[in-house]
Protein backbone atom coordinates (compact mmCIF):
# COMPACT_ATOMS: atom_id res chain seq x y z
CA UNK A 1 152.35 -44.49 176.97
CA UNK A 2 149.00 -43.14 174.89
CA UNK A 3 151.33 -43.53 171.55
CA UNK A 4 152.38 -47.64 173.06
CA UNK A 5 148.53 -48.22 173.66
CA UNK A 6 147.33 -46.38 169.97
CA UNK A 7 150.37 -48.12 168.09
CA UNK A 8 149.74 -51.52 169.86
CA UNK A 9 145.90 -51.37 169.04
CA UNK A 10 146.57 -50.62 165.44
CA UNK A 11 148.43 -53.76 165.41
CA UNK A 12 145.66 -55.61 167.23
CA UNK A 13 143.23 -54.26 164.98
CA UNK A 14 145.60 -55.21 161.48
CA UNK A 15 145.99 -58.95 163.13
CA UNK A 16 142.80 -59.25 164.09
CA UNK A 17 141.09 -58.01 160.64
CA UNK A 18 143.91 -59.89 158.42
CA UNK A 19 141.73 -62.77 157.41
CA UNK A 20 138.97 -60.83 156.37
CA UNK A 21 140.94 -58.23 154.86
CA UNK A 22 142.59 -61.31 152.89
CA UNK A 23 139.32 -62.98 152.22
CA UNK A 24 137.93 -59.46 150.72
CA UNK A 25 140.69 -58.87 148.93
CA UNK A 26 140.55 -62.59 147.37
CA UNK A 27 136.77 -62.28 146.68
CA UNK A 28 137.44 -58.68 145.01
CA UNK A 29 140.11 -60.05 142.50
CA UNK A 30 137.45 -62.72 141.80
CA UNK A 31 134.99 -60.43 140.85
CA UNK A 32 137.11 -58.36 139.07
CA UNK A 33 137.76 -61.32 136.75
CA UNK A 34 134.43 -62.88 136.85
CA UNK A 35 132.97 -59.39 135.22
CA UNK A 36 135.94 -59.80 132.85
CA UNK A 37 135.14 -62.69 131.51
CA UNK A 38 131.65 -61.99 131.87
CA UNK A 39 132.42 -59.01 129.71
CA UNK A 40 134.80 -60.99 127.36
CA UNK A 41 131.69 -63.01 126.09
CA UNK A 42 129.33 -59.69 125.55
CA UNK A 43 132.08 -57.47 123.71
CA UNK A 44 134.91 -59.91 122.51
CA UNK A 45 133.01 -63.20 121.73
CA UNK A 46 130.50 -61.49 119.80
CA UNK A 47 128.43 -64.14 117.76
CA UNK A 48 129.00 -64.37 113.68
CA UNK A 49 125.68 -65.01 113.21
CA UNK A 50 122.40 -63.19 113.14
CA UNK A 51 119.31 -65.27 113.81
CA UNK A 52 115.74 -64.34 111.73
CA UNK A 53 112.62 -66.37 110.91
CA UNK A 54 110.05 -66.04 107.87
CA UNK A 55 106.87 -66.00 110.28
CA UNK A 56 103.79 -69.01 110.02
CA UNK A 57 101.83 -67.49 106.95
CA UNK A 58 104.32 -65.27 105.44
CA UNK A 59 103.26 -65.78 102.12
CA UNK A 60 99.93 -63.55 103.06
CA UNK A 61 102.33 -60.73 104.41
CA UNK A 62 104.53 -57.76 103.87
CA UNK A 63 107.24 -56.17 105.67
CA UNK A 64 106.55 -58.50 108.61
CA UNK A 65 107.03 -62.01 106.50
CA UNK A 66 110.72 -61.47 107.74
CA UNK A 67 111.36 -61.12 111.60
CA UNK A 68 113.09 -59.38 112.94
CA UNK A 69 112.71 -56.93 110.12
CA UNK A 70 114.62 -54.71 109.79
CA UNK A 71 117.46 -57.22 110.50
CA UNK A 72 120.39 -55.48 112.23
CA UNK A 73 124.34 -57.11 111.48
CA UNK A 74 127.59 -56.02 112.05
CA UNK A 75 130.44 -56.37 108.95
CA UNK A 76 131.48 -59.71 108.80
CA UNK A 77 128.25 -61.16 110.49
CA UNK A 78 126.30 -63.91 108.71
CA UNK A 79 122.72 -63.68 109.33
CA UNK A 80 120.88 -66.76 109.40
CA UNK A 81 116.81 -67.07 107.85
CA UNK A 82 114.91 -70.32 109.24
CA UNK A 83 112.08 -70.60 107.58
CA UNK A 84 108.81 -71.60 110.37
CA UNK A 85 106.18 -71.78 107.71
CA UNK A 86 104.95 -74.39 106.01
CA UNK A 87 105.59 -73.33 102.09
CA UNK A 88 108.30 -72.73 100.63
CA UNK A 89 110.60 -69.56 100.18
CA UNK A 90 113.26 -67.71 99.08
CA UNK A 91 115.43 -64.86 100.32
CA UNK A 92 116.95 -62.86 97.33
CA UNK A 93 118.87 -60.05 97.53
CA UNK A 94 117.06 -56.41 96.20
CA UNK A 95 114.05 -55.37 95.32
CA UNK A 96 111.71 -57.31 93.19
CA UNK A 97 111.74 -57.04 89.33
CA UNK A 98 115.12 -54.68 89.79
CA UNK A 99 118.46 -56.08 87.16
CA UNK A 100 120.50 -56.37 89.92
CA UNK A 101 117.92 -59.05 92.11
CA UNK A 102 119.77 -62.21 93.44
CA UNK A 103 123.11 -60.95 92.31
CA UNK A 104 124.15 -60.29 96.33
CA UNK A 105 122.47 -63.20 98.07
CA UNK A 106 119.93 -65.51 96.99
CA UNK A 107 118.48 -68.77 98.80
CA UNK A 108 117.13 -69.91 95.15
CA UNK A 109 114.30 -72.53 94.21
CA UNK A 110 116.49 -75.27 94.60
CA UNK A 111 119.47 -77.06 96.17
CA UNK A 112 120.85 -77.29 99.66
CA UNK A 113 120.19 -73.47 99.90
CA UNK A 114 116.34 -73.47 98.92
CA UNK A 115 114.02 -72.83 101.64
CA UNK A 116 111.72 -75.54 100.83
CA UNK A 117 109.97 -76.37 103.72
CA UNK A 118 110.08 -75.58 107.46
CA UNK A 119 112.85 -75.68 109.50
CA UNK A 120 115.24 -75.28 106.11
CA UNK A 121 118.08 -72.41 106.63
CA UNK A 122 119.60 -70.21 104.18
CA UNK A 123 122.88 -68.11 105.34
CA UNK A 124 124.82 -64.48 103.67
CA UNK A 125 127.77 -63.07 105.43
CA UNK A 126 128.03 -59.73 104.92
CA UNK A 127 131.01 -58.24 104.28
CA UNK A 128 130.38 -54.39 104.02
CA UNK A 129 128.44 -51.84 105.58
CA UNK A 130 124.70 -50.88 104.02
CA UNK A 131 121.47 -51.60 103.63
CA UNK A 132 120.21 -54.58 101.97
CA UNK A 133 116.59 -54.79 101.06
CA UNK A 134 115.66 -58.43 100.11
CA UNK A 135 112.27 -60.29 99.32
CA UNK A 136 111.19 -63.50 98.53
CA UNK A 137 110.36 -64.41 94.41
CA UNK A 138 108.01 -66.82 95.26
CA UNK A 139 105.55 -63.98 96.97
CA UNK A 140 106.65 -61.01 96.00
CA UNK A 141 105.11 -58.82 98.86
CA UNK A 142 107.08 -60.41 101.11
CA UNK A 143 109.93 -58.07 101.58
CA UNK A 144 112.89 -56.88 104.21
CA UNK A 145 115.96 -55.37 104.95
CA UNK A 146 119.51 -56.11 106.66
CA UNK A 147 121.12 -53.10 107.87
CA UNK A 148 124.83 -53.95 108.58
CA UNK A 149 126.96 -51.06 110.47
């Protein structure tokens, strides 16, 4: 009779708890691919581009003419330089007065690339790993780096 009574309330207590058991379940597998495709966007869906700004004023400035600066990329990222001041720039690849300036990258004085006034953008993909220092011709103390792992 005790082993009728236990069996029969497990029964009761399965029946009874079915919906929400089904609901929980339902909202579990929802969550589960929610945080997927949550996830999907942060690791998979990675942008290809790399956002940085020459600063308001840059052309009295350094290392922080650039921002962010050091710019961090991935292989196969393009990064993307907008310029927010008011004269005009360049981003050119290496360090200023070296042979090999401009040969990587270069924005250049002129042309649908030239960073003539503000809100002009210049893009580089980069397609291997390093670091590439960079500065601007036009003010040559204006200087940075892309790092690209």
């Amino acid at each position: 009779m005790i082993f009728i009574t236990v069996n029969f309330n497990l029964r009761l207590i399965k029946m009874v708890n079915k919906p929400i058991y089904l609901a929980a379940s339902l909202l579990a597998i929802l969550s589960v691919i929610a945080s997927g495709a949550s996830a999907n966007n942060n690791v998979f869906a990675q942008s290809d581009e790399v956002q940085a700004t020459i600063v308001p004023g840059a052309s009295t400035l350094t290392d922080t003419a650039y921002s962010p600066n050091p710019i961090q990329a991935k292989v196969g990222q393009e990064v993307k330089w907008t310029n927010e001041d008011s004269a005009m720039h360049t981003v050119t690849s290496g360090t200023v007065g070296a042979a090999d300036a401009g040969k990587a990258f270069d924005s250049g004085l002129q042309g649908p690339n030239a960073l003539t006034a503000k809100g002009k953008t210049f893009e580089h993909k980069f397609d291997a790993a390093g670091e590439f220092p960079y500065h601007c011709t036009l003010h040559p103390a204006m200087v940075g780096k892309v790092i690209v792992s």
